[in-house]
C-alpha atoms as a PDB file:
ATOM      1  CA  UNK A   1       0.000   0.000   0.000  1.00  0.00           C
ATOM      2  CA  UNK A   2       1.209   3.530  -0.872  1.00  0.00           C
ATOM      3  CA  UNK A   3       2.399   5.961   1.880  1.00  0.00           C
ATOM      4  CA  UNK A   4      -0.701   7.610   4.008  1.00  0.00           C
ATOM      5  CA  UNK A   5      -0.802  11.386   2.852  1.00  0.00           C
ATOM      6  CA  UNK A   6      -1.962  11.883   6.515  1.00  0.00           C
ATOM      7  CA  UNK A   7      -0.890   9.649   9.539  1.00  0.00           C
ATOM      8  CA  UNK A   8      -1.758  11.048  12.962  1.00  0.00           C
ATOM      9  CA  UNK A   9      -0.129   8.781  15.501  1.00  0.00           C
ATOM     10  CA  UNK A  10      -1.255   8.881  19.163  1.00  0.00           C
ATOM     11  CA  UNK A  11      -3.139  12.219  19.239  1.00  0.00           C
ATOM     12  CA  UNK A  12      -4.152  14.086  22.304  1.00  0.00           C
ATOM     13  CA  UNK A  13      -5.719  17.240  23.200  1.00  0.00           C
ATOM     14  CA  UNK A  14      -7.243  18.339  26.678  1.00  0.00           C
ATOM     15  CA  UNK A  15      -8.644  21.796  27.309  1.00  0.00           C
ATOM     16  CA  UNK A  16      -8.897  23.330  30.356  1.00  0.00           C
ATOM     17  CA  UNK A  17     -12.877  24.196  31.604  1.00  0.00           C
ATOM     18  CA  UNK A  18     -12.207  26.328  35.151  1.00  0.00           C
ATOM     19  CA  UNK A  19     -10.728  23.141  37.595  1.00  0.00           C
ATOM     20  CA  UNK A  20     -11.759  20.696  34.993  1.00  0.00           C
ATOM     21  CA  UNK A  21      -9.598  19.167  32.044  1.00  0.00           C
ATOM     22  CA  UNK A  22     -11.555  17.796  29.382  1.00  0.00           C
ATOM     23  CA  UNK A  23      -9.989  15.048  26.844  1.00  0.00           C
ATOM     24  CA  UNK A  24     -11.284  15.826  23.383  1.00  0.00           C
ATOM     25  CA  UNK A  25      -8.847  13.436  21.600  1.00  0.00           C
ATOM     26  CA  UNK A  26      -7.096  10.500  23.531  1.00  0.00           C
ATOM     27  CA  UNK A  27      -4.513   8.491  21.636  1.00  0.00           C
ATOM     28  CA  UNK A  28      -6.045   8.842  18.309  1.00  0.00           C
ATOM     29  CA  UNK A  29      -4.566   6.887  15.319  1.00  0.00           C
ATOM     30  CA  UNK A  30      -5.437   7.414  11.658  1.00  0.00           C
ATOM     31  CA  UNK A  31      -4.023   7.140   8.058  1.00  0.00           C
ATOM     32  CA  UNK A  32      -5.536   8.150   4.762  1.00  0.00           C
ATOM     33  CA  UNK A  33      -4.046   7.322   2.120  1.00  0.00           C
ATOM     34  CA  UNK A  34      -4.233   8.729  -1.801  1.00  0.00           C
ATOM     35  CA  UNK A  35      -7.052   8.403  -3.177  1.00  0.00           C
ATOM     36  CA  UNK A  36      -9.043   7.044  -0.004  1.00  0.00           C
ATOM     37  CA  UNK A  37     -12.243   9.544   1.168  1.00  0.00           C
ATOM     38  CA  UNK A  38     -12.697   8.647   4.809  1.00  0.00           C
ATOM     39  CA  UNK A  39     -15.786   9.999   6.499  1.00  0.00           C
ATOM     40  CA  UNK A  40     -15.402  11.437  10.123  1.00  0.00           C
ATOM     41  CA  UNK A  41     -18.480  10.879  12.285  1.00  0.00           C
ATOM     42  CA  UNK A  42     -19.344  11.140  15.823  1.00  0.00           C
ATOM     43  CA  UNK A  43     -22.219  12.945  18.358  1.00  0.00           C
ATOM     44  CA  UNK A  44     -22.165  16.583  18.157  1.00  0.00           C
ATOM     45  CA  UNK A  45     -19.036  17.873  20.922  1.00  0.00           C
ATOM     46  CA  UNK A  46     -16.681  14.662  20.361  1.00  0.00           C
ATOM     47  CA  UNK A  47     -13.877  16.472  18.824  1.00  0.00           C
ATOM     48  CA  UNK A  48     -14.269  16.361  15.008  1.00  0.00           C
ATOM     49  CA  UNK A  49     -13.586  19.934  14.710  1.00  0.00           C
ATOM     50  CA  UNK A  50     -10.991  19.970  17.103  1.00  0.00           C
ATOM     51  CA  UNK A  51      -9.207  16.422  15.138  1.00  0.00           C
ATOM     52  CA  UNK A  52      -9.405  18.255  11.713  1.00  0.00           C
ATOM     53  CA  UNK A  53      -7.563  21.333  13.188  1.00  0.00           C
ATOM     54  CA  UNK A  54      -4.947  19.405  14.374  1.00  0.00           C
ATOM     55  CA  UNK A  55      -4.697  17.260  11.091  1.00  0.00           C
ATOM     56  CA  UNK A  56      -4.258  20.444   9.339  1.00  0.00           C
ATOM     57  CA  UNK A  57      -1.843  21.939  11.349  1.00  0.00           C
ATOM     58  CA  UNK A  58      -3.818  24.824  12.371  1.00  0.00           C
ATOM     59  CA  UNK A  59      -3.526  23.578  15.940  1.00  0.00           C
ATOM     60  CA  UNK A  60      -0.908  21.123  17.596  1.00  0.00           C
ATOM     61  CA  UNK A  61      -1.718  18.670  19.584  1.00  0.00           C
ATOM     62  CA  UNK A  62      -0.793  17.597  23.309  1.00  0.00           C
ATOM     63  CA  UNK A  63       1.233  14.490  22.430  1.00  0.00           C
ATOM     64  CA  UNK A  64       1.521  12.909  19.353  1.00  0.00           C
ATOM     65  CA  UNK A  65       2.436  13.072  15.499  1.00  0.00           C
ATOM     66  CA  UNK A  66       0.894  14.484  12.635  1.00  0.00           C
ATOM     67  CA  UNK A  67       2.446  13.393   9.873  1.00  0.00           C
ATOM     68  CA  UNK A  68       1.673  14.874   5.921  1.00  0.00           C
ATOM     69  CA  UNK A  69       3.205  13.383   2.622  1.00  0.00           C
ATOM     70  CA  UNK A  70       6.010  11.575   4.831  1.00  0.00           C
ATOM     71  CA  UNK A  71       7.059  15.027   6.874  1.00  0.00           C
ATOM     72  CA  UNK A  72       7.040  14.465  10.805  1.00  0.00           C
ATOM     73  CA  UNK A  73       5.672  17.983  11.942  1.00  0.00           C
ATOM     74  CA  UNK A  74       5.920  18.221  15.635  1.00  0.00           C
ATOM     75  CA  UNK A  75       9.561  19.367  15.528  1.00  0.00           C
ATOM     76  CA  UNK A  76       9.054  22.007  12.539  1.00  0.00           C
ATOM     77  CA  UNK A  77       8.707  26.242  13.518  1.00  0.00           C
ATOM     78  CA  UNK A  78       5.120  27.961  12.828  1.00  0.00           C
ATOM     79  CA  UNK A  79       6.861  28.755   9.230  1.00  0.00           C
ATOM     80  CA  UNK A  80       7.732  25.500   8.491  1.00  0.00           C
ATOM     81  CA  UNK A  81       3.869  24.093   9.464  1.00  0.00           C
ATOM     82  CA  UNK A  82       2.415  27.033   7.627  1.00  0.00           C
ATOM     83  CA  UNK A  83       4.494  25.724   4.297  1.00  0.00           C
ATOM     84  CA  UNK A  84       3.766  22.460   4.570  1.00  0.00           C
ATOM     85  CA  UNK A  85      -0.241  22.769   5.432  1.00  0.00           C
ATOM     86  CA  UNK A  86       0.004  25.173   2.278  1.00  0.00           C
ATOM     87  CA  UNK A  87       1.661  22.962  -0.266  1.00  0.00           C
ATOM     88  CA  UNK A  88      -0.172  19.972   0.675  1.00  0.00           C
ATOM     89  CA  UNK A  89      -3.873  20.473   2.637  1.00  0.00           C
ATOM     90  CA  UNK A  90      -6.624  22.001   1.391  1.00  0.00           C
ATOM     91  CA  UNK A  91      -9.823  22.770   3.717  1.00  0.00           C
ATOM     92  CA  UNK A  92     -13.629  23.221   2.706  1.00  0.00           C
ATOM     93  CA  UNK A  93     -15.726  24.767   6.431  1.00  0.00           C
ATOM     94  CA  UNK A  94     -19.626  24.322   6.551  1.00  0.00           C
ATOM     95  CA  UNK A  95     -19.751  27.872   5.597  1.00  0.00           C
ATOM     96  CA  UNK A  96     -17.781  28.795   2.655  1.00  0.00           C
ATOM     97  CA  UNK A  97     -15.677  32.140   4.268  1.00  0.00           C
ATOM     98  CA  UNK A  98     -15.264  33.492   0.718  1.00  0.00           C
ATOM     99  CA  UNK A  99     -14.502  36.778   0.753  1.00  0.00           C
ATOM    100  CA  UNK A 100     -17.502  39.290  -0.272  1.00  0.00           C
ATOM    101  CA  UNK A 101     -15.708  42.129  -1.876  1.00  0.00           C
ATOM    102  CA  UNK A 102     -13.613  39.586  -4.731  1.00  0.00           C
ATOM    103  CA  UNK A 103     -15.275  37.821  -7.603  1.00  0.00           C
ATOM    104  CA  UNK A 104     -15.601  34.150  -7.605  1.00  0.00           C
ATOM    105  CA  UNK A 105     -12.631  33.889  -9.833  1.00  0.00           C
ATOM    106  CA  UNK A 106     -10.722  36.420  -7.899  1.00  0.00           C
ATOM    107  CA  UNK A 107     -11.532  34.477  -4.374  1.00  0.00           C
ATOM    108  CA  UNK A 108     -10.189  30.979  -6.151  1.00  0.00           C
ATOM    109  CA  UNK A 109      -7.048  32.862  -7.459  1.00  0.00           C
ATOM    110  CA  UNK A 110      -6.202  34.620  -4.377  1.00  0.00           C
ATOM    111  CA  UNK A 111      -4.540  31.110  -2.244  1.00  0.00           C
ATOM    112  CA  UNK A 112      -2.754  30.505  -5.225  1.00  0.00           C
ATOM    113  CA  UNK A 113      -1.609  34.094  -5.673  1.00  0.00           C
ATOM    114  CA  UNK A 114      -0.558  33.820  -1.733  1.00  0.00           C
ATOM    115  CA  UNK A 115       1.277  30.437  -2.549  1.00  0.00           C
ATOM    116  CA  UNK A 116       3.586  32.808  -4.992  1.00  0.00           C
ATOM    117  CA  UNK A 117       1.710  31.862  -8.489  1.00  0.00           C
ATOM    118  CA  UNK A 118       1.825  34.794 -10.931  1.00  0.00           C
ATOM    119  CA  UNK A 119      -1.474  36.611 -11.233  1.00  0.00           C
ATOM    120  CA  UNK A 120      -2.105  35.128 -14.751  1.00  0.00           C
ATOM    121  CA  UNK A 121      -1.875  31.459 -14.441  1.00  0.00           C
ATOM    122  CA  UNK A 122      -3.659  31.782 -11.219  1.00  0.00           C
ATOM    123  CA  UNK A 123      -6.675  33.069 -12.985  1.00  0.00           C
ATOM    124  CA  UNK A 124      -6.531  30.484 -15.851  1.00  0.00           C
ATOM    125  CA  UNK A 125      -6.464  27.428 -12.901  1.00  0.00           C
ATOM    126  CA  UNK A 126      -9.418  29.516 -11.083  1.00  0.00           C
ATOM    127  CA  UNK A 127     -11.390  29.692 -14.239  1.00  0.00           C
ATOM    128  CA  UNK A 128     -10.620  26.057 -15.303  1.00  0.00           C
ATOM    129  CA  UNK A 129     -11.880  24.679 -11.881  1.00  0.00           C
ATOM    130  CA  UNK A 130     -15.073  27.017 -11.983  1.00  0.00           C
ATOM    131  CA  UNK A 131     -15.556  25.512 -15.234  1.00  0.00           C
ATOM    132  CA  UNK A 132     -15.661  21.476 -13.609  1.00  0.00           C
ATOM    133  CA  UNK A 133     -17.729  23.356 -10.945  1.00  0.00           C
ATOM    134  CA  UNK A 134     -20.063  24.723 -13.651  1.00  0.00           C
ATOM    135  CA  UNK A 135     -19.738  27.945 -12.107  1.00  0.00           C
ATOM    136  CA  UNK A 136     -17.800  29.170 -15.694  1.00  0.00           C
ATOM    137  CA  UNK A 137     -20.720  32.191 -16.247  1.00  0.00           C
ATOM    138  CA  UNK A 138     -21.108  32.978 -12.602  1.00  0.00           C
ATOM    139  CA  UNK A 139     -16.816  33.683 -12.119  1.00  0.00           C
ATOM    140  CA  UNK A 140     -17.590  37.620 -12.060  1.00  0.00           C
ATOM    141  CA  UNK A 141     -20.182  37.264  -9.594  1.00  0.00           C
ATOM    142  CA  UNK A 142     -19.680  38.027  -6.172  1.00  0.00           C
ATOM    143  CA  UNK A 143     -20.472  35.780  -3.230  1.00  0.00           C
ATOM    144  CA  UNK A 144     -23.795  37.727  -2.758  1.00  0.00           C
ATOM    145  CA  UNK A 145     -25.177  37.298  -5.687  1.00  0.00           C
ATOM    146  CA  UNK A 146     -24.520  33.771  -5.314  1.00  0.00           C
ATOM    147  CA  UNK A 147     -26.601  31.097  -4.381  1.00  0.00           C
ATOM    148  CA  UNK A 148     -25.650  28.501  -1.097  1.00  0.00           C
ATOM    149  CA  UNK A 149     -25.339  25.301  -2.827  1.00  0.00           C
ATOM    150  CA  UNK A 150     -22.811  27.907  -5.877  1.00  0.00           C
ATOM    151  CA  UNK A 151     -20.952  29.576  -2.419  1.00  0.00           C
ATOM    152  CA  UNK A 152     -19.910  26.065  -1.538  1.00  0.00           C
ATOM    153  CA  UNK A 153     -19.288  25.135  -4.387  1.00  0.00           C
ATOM    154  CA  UNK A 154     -16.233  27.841  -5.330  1.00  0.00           C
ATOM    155  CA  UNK A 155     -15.277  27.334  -1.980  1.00  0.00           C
ATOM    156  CA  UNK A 156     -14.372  23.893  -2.469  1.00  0.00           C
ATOM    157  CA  UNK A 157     -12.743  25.270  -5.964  1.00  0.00           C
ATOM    158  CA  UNK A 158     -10.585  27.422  -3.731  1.00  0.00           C
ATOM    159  CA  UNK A 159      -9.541  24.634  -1.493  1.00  0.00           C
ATOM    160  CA  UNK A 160      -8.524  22.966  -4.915  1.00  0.00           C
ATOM    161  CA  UNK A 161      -6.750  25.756  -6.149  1.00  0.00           C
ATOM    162  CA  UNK A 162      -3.163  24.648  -5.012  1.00  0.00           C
ATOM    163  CA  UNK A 163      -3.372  21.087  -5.665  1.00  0.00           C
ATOM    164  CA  UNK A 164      -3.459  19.904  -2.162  1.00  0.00           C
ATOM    165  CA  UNK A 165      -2.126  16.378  -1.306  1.00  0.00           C
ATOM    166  CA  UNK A 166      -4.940  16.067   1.258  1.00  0.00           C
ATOM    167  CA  UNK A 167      -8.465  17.535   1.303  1.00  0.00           C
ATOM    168  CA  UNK A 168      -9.749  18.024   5.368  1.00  0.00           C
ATOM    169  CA  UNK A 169     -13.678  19.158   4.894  1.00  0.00           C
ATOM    170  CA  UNK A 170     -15.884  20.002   8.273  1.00  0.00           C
ATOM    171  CA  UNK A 171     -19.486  19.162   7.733  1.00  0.00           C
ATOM    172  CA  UNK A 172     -19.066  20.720   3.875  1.00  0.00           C
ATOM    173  CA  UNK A 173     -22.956  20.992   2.921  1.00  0.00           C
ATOM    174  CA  UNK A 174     -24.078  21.296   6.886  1.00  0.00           C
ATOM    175  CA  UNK A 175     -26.093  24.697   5.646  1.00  0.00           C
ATOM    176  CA  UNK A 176     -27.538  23.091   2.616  1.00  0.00           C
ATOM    177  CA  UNK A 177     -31.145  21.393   1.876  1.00  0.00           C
ATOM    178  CA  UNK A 178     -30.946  18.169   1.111  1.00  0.00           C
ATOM    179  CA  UNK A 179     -31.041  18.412  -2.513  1.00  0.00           C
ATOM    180  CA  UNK A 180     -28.413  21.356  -3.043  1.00  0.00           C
ATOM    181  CA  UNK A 181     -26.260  19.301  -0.518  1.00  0.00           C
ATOM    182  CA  UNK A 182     -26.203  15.989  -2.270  1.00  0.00           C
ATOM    183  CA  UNK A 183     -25.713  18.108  -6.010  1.00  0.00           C
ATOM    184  CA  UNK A 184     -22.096  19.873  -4.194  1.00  0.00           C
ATOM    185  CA  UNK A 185     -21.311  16.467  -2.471  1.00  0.00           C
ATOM    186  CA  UNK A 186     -21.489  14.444  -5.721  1.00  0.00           C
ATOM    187  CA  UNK A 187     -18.874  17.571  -7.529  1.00  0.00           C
ATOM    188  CA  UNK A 188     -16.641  16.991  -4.609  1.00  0.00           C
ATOM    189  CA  UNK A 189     -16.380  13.350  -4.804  1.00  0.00           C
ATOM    190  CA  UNK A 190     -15.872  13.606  -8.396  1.00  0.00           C
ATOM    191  CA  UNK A 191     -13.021  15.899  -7.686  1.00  0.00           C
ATOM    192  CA  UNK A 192     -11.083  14.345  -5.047  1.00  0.00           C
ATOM    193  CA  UNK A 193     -11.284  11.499  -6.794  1.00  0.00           C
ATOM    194  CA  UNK A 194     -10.308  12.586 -10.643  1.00  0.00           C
ATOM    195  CA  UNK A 195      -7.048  13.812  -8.278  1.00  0.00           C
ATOM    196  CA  UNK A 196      -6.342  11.257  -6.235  1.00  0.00           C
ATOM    197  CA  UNK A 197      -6.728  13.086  -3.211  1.00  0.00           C
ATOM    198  CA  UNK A 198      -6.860  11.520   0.362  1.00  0.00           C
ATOM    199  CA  UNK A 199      -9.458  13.684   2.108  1.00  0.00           C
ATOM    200  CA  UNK A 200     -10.986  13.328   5.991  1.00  0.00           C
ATOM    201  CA  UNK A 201     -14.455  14.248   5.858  1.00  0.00           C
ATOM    202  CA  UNK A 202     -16.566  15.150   8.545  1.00  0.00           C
ATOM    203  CA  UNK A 203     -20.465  14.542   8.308  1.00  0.00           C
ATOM    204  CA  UNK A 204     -23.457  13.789  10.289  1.00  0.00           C
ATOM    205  CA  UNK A 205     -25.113  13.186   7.009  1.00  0.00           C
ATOM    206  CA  UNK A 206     -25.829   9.290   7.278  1.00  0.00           C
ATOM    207  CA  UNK A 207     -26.239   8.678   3.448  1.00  0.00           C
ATOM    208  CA  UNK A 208     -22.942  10.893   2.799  1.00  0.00           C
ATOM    209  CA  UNK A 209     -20.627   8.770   5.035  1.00  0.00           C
ATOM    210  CA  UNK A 210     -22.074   5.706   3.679  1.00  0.00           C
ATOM    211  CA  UNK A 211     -20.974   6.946   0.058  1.00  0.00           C
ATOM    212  CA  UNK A 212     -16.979   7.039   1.182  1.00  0.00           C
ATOM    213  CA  UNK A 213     -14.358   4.459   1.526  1.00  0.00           C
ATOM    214  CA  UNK A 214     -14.848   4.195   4.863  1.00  0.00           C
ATOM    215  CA  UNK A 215     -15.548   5.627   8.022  1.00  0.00           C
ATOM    216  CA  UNK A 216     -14.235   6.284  11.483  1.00  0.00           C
ATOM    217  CA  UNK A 217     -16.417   7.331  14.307  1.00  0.00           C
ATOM    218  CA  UNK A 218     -14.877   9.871  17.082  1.00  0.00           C
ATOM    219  CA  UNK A 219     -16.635   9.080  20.593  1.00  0.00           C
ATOM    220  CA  UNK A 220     -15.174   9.190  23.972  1.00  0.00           C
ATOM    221  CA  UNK A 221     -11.823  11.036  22.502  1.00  0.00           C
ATOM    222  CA  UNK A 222     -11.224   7.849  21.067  1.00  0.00           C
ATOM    223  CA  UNK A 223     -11.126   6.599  17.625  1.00  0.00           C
ATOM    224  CA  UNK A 224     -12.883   3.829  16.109  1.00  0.00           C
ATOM    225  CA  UNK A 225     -13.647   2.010  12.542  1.00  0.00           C
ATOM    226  CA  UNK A 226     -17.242   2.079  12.261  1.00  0.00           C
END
């Protein structure tokens, strides 16, 4: 089997509540691998916010090792995490975040403009990934003129835009009707998989976890196949 893109290897994380420490995450262990869609499910409060964080760098975690495309982070400097969760991870939130004032192309061309991609060929990706998102006529429009189900959309076109390694997506079509949220689901799977992205999902959407590889459940801090 190939390398896991993402291997977290004995994960904890305790906050403190006043006098009380509560264990979100204790001694979690998880690998996706490329091309593998694992769904992330567990009760509401068990930590699947708190696990994709720390997959994604954006937070470390008490003990453990987070480990992307073969690089060990714990012993890497804030600029050396920030690099590495922007070459290789890409995140999609429940609500999209786009930013109002920019264009749809403009708000999938900015990360790669960040990433130091010339303004040019940063617009020509952006527009070719509206395109698969079918978004092509709607790239001048800006995020209020835009419906939910096309907001989510370019903002999983943004979390594209870099050509992450790994995909980490928190409850992606949470503020979605049914319908609108099974229409963006179906363009994301289509997606990660035409790239042969690993990508950590979390969902409370039944029928949408039963569509992935797999899944893990999150309950009690502690891990489990489900």
């Amino acid at each position: 089997m190939s390398e896991p893109v993402l291997a977290l290897g004995g994960i904890t994380r305790t906050f403190q509540q006043g006098r009380t420490a509560l264990e979100v995450l204790r001694g979690v262990d998880l690998d996706v691998h490329p091309g593998e869609i694992v769904a992330l499910v567990g009760p509401s409060g068990a930590g699947k916010s708190t696990l994709l964080h720390v997959a994604g760098l954006l937070e470390p975690p008490d003990a453990g090792e987070v480990t992307i495309s073969g690089e060990a982070s714990s012993g890497m400097n804030d600029d050396a995490r920030t690099r590495l969760r922007r070459l290789n991870i890409g995140f999609v939130y429940q609500y999209h975040h786009l930013l109002p004032e920019f264009s749809a192309l403009e708000n999938v061309a900015i990360p790669q403009i960040i990433a130091g991609v010339s303004r040019r060929p940063a617009r020509e990706r952006a527009g070719e990934l509206l395109d698969w998102m079918g978004l092509s006529e709607r790239a001048s429009h800006r995020p209020g003129m835009l419906s939910g189900g096309e907001q989510q959309r370019i903002a999983i076109a943004r979390a594209l835009a870099n050509a992450p390694k790994l995909l980490l997506a928190d409850e992606p079509t949470g503020n979605l009707d049914p319908d609108t949220a099974s229409a963006v689901f179906e363009v994301l799977l289509k997606l990660v998989r035409g790239a042969g992205l690993a990508a950590l999902v979390a969902t409370h959407n039944v029928d949408i976890a039963a569509g992935l590889d797999r899944t893990v459940r999150l309950e009690g801090g502690r891990l489990i196949e489900a």
